[in-house]
Protein backbone atom coordinates (compact mmCIF):
# COMPACT_ATOMS: atom_id res chain seq x y z
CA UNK A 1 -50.01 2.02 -161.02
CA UNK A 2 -48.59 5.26 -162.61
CA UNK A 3 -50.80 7.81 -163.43
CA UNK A 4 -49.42 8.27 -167.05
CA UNK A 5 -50.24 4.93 -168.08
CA UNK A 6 -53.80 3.99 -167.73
CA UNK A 7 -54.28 1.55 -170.39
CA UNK A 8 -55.82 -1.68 -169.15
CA UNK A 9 -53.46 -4.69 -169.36
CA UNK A 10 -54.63 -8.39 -169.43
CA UNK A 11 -53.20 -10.61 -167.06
CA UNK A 12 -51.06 -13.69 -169.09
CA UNK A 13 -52.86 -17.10 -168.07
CA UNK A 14 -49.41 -18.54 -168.31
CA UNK A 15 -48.73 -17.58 -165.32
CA UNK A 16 -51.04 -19.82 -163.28
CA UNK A 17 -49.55 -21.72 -161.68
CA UNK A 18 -50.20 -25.03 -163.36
CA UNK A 19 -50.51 -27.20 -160.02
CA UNK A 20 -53.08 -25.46 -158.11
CA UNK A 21 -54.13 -22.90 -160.27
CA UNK A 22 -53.55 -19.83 -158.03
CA UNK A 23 -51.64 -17.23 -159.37
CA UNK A 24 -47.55 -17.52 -159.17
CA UNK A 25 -46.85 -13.93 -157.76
CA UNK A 26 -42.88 -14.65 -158.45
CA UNK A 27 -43.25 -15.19 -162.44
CA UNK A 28 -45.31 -12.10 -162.66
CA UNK A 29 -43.71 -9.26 -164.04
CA UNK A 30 -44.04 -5.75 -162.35
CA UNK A 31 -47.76 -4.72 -162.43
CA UNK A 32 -48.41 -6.50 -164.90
CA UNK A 33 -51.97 -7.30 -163.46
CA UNK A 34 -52.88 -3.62 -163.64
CA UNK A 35 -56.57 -2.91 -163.74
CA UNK A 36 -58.52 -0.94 -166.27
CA UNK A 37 -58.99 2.74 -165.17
CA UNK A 38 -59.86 6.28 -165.44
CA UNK A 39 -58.22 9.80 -163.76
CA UNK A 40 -60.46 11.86 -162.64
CA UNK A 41 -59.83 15.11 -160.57
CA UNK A 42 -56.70 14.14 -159.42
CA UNK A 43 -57.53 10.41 -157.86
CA UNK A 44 -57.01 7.02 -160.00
CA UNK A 45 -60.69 5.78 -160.25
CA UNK A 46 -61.08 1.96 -160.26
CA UNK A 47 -63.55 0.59 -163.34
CA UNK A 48 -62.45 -3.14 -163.89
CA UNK A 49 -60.41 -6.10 -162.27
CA UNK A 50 -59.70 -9.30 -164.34
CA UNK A 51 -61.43 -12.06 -162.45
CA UNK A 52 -58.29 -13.71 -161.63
CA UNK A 53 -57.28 -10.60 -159.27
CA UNK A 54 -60.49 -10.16 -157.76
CA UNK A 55 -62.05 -12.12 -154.19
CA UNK A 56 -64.94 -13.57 -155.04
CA UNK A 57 -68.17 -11.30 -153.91
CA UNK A 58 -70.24 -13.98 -151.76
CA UNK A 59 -74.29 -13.46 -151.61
CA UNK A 60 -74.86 -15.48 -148.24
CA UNK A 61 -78.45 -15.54 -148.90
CA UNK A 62 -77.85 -18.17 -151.29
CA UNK A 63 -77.56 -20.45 -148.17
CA UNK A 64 -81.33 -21.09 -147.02
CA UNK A 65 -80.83 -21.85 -143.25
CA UNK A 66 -80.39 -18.80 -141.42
CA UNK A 67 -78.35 -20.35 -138.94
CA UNK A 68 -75.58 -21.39 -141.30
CA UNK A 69 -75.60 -18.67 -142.91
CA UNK A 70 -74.81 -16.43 -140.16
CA UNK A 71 -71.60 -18.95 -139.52
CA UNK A 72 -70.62 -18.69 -142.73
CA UNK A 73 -70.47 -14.82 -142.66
CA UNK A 74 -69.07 -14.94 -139.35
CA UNK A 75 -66.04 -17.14 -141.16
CA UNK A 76 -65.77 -15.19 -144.32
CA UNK A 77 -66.76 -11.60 -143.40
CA UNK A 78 -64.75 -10.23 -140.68
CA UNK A 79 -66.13 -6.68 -140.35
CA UNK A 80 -69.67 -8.59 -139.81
CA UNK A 81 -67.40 -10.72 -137.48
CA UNK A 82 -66.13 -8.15 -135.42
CA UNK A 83 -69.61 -6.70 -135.28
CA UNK A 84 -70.93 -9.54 -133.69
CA UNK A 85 -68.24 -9.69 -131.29
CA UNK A 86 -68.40 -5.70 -130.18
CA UNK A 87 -72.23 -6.24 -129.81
CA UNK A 88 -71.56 -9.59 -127.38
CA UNK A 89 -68.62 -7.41 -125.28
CA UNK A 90 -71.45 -4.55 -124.91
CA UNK A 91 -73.94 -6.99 -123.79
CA UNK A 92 -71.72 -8.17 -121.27
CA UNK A 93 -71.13 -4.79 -120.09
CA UNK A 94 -74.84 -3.80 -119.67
CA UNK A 95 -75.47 -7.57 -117.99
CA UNK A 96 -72.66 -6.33 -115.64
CA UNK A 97 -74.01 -2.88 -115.29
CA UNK A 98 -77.51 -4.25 -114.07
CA UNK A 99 -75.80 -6.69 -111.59
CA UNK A 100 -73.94 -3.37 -110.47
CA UNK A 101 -76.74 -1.48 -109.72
CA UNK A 102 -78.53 -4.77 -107.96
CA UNK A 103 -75.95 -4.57 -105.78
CA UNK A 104 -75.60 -0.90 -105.27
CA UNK A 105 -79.43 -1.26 -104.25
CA UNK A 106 -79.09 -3.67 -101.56
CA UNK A 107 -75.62 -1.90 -100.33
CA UNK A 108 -77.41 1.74 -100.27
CA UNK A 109 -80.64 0.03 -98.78
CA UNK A 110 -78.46 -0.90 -95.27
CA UNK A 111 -79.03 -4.77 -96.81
CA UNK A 112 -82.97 -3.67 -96.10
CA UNK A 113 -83.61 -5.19 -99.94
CA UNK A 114 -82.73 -8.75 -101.87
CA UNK A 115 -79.26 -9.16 -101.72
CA UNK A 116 -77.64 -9.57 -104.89
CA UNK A 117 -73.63 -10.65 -105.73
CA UNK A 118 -70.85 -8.01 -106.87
CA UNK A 119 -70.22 -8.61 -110.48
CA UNK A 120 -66.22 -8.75 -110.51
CA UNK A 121 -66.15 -7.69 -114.08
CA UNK A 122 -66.74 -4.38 -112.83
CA UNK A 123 -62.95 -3.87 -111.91
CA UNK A 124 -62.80 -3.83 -115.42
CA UNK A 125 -63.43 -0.15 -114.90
CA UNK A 126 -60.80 0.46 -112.56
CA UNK A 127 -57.58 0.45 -114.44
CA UNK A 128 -55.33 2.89 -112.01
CA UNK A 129 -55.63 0.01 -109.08
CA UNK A 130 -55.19 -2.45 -111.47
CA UNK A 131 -51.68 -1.17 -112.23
CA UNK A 132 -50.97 -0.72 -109.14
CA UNK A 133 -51.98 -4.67 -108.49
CA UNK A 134 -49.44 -5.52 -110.99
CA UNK A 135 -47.02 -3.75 -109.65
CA UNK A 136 -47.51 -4.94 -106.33
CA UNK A 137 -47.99 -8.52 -107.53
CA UNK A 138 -44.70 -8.63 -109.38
CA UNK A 139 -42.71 -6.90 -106.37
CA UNK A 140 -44.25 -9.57 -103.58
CA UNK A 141 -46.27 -12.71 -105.77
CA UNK A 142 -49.30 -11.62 -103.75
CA UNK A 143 -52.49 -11.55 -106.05
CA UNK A 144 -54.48 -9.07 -103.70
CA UNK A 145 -58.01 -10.30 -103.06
CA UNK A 146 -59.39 -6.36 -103.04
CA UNK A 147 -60.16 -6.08 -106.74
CA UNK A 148 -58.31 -9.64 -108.05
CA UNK A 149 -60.51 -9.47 -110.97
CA UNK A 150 -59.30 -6.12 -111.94
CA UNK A 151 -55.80 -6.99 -112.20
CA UNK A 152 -56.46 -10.71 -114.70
CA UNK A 153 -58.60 -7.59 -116.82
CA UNK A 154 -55.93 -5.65 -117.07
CA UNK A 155 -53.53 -8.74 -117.73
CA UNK A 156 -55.68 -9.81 -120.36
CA UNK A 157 -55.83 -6.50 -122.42
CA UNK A 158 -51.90 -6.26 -121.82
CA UNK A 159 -52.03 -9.47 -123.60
CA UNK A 160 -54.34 -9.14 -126.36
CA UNK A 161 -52.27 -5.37 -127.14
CA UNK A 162 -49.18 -7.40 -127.07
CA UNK A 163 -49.85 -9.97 -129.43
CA UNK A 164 -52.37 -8.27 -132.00
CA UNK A 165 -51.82 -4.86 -131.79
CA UNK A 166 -54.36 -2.31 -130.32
CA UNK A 167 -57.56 -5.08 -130.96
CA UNK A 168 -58.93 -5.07 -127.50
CA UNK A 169 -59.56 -1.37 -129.04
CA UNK A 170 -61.82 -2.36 -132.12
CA UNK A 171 -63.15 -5.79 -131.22
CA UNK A 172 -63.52 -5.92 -127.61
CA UNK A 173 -63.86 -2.33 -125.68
CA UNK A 174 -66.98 -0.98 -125.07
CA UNK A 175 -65.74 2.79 -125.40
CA UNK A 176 -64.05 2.11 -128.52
CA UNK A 177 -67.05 0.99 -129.75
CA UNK A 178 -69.23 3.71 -128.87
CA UNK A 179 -66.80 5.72 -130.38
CA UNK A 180 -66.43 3.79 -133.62
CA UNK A 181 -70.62 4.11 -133.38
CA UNK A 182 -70.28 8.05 -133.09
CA UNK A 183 -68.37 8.62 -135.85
CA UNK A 184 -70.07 6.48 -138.17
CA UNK A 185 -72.84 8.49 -137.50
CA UNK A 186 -71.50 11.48 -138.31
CA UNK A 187 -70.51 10.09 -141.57
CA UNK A 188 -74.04 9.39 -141.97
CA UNK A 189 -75.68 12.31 -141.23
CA UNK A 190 -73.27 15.25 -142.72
CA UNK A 191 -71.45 13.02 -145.16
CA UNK A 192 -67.79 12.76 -144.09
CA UNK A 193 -65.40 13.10 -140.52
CA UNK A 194 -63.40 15.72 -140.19
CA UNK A 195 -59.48 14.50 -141.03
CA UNK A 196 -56.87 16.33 -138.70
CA UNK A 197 -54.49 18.03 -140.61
CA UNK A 198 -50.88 16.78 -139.33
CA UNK A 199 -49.53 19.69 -137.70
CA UNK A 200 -52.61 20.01 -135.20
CA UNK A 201 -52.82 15.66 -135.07
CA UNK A 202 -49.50 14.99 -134.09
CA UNK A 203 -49.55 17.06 -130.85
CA UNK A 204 -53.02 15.83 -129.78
CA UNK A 205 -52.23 12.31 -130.40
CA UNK A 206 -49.28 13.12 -127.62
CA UNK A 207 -51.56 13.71 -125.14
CA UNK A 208 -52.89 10.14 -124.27
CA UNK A 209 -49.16 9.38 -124.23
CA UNK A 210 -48.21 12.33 -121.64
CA UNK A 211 -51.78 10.97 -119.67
CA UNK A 212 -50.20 7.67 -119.73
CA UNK A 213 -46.85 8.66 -118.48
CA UNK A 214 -47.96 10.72 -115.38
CA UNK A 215 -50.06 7.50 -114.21
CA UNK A 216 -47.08 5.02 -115.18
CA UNK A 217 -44.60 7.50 -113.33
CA UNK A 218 -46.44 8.29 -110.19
CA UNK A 219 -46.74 4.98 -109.57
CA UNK A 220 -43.52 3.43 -110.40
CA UNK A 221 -42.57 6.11 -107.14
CA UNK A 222 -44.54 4.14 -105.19
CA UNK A 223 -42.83 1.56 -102.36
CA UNK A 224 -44.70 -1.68 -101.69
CA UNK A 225 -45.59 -0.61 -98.42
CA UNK A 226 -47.10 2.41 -100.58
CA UNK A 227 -48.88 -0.06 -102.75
CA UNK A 228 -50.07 -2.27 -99.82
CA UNK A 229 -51.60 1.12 -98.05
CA UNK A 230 -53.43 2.12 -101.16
CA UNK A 231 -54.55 -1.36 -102.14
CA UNK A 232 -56.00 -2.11 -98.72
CA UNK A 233 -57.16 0.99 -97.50
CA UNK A 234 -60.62 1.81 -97.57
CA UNK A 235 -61.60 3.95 -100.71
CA UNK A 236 -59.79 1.53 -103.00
CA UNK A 237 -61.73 -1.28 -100.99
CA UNK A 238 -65.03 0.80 -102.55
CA UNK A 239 -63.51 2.28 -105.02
CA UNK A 240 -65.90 0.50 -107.79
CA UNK A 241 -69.00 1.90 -105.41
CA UNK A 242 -67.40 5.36 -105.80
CA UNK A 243 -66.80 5.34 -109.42
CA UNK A 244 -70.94 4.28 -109.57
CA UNK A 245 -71.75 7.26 -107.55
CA UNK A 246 -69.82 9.45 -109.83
CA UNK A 247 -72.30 8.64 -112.93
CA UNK A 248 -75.45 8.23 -110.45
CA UNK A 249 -75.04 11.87 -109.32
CA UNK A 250 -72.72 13.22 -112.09
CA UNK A 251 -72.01 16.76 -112.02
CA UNK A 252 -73.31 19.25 -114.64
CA UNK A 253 -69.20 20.01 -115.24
CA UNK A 254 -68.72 16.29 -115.59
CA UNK A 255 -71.54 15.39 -117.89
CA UNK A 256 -71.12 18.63 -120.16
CA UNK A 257 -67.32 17.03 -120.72
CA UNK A 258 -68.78 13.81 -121.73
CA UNK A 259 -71.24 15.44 -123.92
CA UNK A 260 -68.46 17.50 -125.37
CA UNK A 261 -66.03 14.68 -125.92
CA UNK A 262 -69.41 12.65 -127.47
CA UNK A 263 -69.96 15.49 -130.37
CA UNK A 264 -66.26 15.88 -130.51
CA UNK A 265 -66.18 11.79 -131.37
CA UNK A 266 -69.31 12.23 -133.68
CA UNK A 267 -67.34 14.36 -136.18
CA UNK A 268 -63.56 13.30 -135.73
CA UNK A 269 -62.94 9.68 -136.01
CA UNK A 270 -62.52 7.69 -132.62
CA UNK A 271 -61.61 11.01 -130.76
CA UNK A 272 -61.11 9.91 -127.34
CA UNK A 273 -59.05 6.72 -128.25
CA UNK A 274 -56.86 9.09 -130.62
CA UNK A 275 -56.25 11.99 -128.28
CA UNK A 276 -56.78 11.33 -124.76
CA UNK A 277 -57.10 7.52 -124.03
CA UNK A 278 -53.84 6.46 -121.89
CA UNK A 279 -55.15 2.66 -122.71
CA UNK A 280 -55.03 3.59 -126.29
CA UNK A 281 -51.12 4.73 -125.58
CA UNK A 282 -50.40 1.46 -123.33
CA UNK A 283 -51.74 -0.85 -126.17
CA UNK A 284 -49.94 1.70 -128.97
CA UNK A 285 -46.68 1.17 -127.65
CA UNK A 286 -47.10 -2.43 -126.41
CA UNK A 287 -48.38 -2.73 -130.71
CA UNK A 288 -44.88 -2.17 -132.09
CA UNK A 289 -43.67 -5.56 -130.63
CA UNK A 290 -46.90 -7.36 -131.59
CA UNK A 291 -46.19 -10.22 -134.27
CA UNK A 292 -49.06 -10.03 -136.13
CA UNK A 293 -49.63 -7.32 -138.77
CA UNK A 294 -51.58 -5.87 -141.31
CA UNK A 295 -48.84 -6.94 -144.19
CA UNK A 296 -49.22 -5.68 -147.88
CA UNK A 297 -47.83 -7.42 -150.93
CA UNK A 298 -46.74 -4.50 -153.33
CA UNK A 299 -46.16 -6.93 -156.45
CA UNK A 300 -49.92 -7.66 -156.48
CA UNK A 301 -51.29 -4.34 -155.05
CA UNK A 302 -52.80 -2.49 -157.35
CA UNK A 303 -52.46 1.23 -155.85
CA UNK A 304 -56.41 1.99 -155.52
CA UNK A 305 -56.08 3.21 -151.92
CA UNK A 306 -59.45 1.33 -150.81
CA UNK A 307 -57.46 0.30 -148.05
CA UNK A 308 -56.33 3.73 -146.88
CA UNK A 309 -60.13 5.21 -147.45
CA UNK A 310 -61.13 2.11 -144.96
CA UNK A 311 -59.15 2.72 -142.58
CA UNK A 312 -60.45 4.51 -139.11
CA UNK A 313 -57.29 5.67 -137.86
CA UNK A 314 -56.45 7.61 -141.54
CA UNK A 315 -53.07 5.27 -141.98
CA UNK A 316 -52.08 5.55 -145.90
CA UNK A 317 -51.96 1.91 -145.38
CA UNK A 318 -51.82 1.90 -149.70
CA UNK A 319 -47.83 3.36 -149.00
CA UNK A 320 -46.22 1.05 -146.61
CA UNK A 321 -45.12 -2.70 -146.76
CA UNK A 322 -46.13 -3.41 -143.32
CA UNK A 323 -48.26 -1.43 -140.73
CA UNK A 324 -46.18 -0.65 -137.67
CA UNK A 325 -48.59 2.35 -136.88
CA UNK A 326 -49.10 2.38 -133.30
CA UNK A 327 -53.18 3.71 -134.27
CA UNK A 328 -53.21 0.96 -136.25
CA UNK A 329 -56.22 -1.53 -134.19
CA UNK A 330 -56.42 -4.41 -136.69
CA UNK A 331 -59.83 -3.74 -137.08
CA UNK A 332 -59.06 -5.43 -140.67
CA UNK A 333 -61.79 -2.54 -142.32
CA UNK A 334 -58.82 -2.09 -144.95
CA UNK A 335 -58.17 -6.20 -145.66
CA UNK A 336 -61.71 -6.35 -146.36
CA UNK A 337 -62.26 -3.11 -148.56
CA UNK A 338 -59.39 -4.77 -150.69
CA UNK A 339 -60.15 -6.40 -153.73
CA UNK A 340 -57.62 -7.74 -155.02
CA UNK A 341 -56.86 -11.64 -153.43
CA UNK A 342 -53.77 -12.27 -151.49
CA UNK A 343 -52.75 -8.43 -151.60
CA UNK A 344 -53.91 -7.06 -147.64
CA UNK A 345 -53.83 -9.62 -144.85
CA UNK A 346 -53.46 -10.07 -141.43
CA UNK A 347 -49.28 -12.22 -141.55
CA UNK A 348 -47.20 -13.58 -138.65
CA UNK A 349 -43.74 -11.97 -138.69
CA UNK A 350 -42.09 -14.86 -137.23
CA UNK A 351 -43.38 -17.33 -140.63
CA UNK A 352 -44.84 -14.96 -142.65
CA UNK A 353 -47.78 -17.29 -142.58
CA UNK A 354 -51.36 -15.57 -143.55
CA UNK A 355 -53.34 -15.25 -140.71
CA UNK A 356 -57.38 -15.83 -141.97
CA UNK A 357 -59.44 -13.36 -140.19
CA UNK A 358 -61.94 -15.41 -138.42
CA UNK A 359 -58.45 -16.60 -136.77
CA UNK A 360 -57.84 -13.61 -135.85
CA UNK A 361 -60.73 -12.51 -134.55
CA UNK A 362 -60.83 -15.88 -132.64
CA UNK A 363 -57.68 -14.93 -131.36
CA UNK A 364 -58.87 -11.57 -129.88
CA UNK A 365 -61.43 -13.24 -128.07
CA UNK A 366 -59.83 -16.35 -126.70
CA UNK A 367 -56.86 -14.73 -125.32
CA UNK A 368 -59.14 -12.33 -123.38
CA UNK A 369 -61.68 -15.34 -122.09
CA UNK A 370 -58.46 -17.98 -121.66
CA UNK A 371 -57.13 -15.40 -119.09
CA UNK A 372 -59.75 -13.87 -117.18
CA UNK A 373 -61.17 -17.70 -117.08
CA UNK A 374 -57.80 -18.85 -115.23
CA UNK A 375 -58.39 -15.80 -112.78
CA UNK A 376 -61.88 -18.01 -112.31
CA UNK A 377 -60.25 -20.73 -112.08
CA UNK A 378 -57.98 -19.92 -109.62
CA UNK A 379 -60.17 -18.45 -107.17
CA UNK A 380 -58.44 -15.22 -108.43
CA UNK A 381 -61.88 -13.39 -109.54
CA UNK A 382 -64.02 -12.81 -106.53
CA UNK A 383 -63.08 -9.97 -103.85
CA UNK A 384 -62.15 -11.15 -100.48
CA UNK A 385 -64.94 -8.41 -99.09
CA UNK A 386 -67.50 -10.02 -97.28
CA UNK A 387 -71.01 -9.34 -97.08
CA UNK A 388 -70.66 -7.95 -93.84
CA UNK A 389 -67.85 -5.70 -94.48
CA UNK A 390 -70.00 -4.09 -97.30
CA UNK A 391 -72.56 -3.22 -95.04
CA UNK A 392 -70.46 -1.60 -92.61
CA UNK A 393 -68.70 0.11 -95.30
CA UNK A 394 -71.73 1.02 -97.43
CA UNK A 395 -73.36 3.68 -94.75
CA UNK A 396 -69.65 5.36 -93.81
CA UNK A 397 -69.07 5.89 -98.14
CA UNK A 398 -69.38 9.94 -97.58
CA UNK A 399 -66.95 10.03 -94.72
CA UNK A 400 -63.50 11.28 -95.20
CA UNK A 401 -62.19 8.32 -95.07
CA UNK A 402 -63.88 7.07 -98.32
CA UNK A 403 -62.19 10.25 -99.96
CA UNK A 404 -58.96 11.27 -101.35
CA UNK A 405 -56.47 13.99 -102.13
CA UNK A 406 -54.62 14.20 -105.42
CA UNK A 407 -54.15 10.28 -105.01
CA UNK A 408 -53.26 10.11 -101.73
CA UNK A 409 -55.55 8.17 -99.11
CA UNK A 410 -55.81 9.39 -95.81
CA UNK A 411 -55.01 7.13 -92.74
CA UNK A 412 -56.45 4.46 -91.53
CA UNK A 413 -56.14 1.96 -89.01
CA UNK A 414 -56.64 -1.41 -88.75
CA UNK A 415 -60.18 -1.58 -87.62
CA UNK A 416 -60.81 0.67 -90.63
């Protein structure tokens, strides 16, 4: 809509489509829909949509059964949606964090106290031996049975980055959502985030992508025998026990950087998953082949730049025909936040098809759980460490073979 012409324009009932009733996009002429409106400092202020433009504002507490009419705003309201589904992943994190520390318990204890399983999911946390799993895997077809469970993760968020864009981000990862949690508080408490001007964003946004290249390039230098040592030898055998010990007796350098990075995240958006996250720059570059995208029909749009106000990752989402963004996490904050029906939606690029959003959101989900469940399957999520080994390992953990240098492992023998 331009600025110099704000009068409000009604929208011609003849074109309805007389069939179903819907509006026929391709008989209306150029913004002719326009909405009545009002300039003010600058910014085109939205008072009025015809009815015919606008979704329909649903008041789910019309439904009396609470149960139903939680399903129904799971189906219809997909920030509520995604909610629901971060809140589930985090669960599953702290249900996997308490089976952690059950077994850290017995293994520090000699075996002295209840003995208590390794939750797998905690490879989850491991992504540099994950990598080097695949790696290994597709050089040799051996699935190692050190950290299996680690490697279907990491297959699974490959996966979910390659088909939808950077969603494990926004739906599924439990940083990304204490990160989305951060900033929304800052928003709360002073008001607004801090925006990034360009000059400044554009170099820190390079930095997850340089963090991702050193790992991806160190590795890639790696020989299978390389990978074999470093995938069987003893620190990556306890290399989740390590990585506990780091938080259990964190540093004061270590936890003043997470506290730093934490007010950092409060008043820029997402800060870590911007700037420094090298899974952020995997799943950003993997997003440019994805097929599904945040698609934007310009002949109904309406130019109120909702959309771009929604979004997390500041993408003037109200300029472009398609989001190819690679910060773009189809978190779908800016297909909700439009009003206008048929206008922002989630489309397939191969049929152009609308994708609904509990679909998507469906799809997030299942792909993860439809992969890491054929790891379980396939007797590919369990380690091959046996009870035994971990207590022979457990009291040797501060030797120096249970370290390493700059990446490298030191030497070890077969007994080891």
């Amino acid at each position: 809509m331009k600025i110099e012409n704000l009068d409000p324009v009604r929208l011609n009932f003849q074109q309805m489509s007389p069939i179903s009733g819907t509006i026929d996009q391709e008989r209306i002429p150029e913004k002719s829909f326009s909405v009545s409106s009002t300039y003010e400092s600058g910014r085109i202020k939205i008072k009025k949509l015809v009815p015919e433009l606008r979704k329909p504002k649903i008041n789910f507490n019309l439904e009396p059964r609470w149960y139903k009419r939680v399903l129904w705003r799971l189906k219809a309201d997909s920030q509520f949606l995604r909610s629901t589904v971060q809140f589930a992943f985090i669960l599953l994190c702290v249900w996997i964090g308490i089976e952690f520390y059950l077994f850290m318990k017995w293994g520090l204890s000699n075996g002295a106290t209840t003995f208590s399983e390794r939750p797998p999911g905690a490879e989850g946390f491991l992504p540099i031996s994950a990598l080097m799993s695949l790696k290994y895997w597709l050089q040799t077809g051996i699935i190692n049975d050190v950290h299996p469970s680690g490697l279907f993760i990491f297959i699974a968020i490959v996966a979910v980055g390659l088909l939808l864009k950077k969603a494990f981000c926004s739906w599924l990862c439990p940083i990304g959502t204490l990160s989305e949690s951060l900033w929304m508080l800052g928003k709360k408490l002073f008001g607004k985030n801090i925006v990034v001007t360009k000059w400044l964003d554009y170099p820190l946004r390079a930095l997850k992508y340089l963090l991702l290249f050193f790992f991806a390039y160190s590795i890639s230098q790696m020989t299978v025998p390389d990978l074999q040592a470093f995938i069987y030898s003893p620190y990556n055998k306890m290399a989740d026990v390590k990585m506990y010990q780091f938080f259990a007796n964190i540093t004061s350098f270590s936890l003043w950087t997470i506290i730093i990075l934490m007010v950092f995240s409060v008043f820029i958006k997402n800060f870590w998953c911007r700037y420094l996250c090298p899974y952020g720059a995997l799943l950003g570059a993997l997003s440019w082949l994805s097929p599904f995208k945040i698609t934007r029909n310009k002949a109904t749009c309406i130019d109120c730049e909702l959309c771009t106000k929604a979004c997390p990752s500041n993408i003037k989402v109200h300029k472009v025909g398609k989001v190819w963004s690679d910060e773009c996490m189809n978190c779908l904050a800016c297909v909700e936040s439009c009003p206008v029906k048929n206008t922002l939606d989630i489309r397939a690029s191969f049929t152009k098809t609308q994708i609904p959003n509990w679909v998507f959101g469906g799809l997030v989900v299942g792909i993860f759980v439809a992969i890491t469940g054929l790891a379980m399957i396939t007797g590919n999520w369990q380690n091959g460490i046996t009870k035994e080994e971990y207590l022979k390992r457990f009291p040797q953990i501060e030797t120096p073979m249970y370290q390493h240098n700059r990446g490298e492992v030191p030497q070890y023998g077969p007994q080891d």
